[in-house]
Protein backbone atom coordinates (compact mmCIF):
# COMPACT_ATOMS: atom_id res chain seq x y z
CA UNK A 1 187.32 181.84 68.03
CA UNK A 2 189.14 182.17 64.87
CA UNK A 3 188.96 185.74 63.87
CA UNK A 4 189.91 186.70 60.44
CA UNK A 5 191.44 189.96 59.14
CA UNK A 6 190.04 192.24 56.72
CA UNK A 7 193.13 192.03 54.13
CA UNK A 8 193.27 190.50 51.45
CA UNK A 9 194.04 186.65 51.46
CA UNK A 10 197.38 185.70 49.60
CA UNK A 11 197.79 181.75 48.50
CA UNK A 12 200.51 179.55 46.36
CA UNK A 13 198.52 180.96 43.22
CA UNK A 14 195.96 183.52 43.68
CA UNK A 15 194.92 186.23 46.03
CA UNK A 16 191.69 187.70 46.94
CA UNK A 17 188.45 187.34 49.75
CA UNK A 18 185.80 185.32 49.71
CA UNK A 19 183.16 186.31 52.17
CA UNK A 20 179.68 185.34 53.44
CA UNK A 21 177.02 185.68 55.50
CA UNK A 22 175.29 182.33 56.35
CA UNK A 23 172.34 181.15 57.81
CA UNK A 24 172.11 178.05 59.09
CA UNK A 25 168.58 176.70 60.04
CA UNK A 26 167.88 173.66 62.18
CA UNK A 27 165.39 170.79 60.63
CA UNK A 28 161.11 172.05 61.28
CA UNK A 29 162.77 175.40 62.79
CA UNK A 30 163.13 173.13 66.15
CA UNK A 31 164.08 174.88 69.18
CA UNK A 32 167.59 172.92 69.47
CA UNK A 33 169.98 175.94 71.22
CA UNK A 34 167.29 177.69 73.18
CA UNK A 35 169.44 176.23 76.02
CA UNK A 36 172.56 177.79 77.33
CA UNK A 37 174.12 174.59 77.48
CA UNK A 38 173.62 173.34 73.54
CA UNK A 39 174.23 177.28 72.70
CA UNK A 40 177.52 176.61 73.35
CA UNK A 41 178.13 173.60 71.96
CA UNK A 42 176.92 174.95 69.05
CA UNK A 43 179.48 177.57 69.19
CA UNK A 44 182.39 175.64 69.72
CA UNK A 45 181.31 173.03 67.07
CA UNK A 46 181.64 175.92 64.78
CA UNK A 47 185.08 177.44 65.97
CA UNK A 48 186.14 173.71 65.65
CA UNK A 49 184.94 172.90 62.25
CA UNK A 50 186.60 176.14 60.76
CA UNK A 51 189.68 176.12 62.97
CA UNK A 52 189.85 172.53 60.98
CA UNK A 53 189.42 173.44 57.24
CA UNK A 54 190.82 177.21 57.68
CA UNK A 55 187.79 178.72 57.10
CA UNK A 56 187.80 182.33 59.32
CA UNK A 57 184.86 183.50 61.40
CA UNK A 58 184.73 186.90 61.91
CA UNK A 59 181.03 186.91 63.78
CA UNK A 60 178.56 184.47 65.06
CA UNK A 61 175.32 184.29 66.69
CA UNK A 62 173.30 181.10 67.77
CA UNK A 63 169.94 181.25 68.46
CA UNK A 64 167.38 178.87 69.06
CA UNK A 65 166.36 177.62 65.78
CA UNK A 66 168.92 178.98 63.15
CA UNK A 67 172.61 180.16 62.95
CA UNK A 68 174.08 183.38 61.57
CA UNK A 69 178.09 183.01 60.45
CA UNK A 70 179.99 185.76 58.35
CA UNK A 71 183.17 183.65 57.22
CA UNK A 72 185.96 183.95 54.74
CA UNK A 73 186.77 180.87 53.37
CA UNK A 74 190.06 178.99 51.38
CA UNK A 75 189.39 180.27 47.45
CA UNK A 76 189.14 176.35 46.33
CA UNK A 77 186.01 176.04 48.49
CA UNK A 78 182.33 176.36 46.71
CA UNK A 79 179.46 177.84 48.52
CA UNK A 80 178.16 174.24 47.97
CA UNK A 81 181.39 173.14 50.09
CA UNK A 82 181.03 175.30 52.74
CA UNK A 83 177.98 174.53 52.96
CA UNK A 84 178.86 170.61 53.41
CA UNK A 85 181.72 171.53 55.87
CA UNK A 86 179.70 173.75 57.93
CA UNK A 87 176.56 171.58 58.26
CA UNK A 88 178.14 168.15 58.47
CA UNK A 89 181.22 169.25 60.52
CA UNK A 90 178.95 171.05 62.98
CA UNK A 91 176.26 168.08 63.40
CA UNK A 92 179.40 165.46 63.93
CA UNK A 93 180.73 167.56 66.72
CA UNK A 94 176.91 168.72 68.48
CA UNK A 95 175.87 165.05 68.46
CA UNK A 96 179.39 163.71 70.09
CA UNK A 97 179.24 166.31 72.77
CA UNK A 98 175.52 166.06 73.23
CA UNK A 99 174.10 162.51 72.65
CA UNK A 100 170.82 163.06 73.19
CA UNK A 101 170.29 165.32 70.04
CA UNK A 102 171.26 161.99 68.03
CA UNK A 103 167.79 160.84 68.40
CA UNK A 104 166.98 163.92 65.44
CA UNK A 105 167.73 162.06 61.89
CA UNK A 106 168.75 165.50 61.00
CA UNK A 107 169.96 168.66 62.58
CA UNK A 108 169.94 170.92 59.67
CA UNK A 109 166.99 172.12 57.40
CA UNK A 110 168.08 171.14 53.53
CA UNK A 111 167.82 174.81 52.50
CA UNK A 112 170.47 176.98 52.40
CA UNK A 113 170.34 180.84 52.96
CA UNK A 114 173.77 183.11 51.86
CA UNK A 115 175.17 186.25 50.84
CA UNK A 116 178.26 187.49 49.30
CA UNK A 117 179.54 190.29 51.86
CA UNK A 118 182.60 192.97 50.19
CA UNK A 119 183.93 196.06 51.52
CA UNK A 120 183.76 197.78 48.24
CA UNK A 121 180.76 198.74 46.45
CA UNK A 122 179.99 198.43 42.72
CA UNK A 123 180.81 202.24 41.55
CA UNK A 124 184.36 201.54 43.24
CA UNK A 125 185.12 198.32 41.42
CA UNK A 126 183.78 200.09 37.78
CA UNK A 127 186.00 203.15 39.09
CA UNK A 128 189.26 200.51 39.73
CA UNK A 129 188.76 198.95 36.08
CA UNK A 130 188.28 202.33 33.87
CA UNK A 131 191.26 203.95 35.51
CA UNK A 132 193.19 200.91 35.72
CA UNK A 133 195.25 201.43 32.65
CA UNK A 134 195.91 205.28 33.41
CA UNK A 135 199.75 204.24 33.65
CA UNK A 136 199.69 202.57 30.33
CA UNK A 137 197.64 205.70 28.55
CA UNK A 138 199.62 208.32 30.20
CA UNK A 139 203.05 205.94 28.99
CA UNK A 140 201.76 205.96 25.40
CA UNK A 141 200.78 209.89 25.08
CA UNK A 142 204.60 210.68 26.01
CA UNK A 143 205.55 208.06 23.45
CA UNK A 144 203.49 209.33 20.49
């Protein structure tokens, strides 16, 4: 499994974290991985899909009928995206491995369930931009 770090991402251009919690539901809540042997297939489809787009996993859990994921993802990447890469890339791999789910038209419900995941809180990012420009005050009161 990919696992991801907790830092800060740096790219050509910007730096930052993008993280999520994801639920992935399978079409009329069907009962696809209550099996051991689709469980996994539905785990390495995942660890495939984001070893492929650099997308980093830092938990998952299958169970029978839906899909929890908390990723980080590249910063060009949309939740609509991830979405796309995580569904599609997931039901490609599941249905090569496992030909016998390919008689479901679709392996994914439509819906889509996510949420933003930080490791600061609100009060620390207000607390970051008030006292950002202490320097800069402090600098100007020895000036004046």
């Amino acid at each position: 499994m990919n696992r991801g770090n907790s830092e800060i991402k740096r790219f050509r251009r910007n730096i930052g974290q993008k993280w999520y919690h994801v639920v992935l539901v399978t079409k009329k809540r069907g009962k696809v991985f209550q099996w051991k042997e689709t469980k996994e297939i539905a785990e390495k489809s995942f660890e495939w899909v984001c070893e492929r787009h650099k997308i980093d996993i830092f938990s998952k859990e299958v169970m029978p009928d839906h899909v929890h994921l908390f990723v980080t993802c590249p910063p060009d990447y949309s939740i609509r995206r991830l979405f796309q890469v995580l569904k599609g890339g997931s039901s490609y791999y599941i249905r090569k491995v496992y030909p016998s789910l390919k008689k479901y038209k679709h392996l994914w419900n439509r819906g889509t369930m996510y949420r933003t995941v930080g490791n600061v809180n609100a009060e620390t990012i207000k607390h970051y931009i008030e006292n950002s420009n202490s320097w800069s005050r402090t600098k100007q009161k020895k000036l004046g």
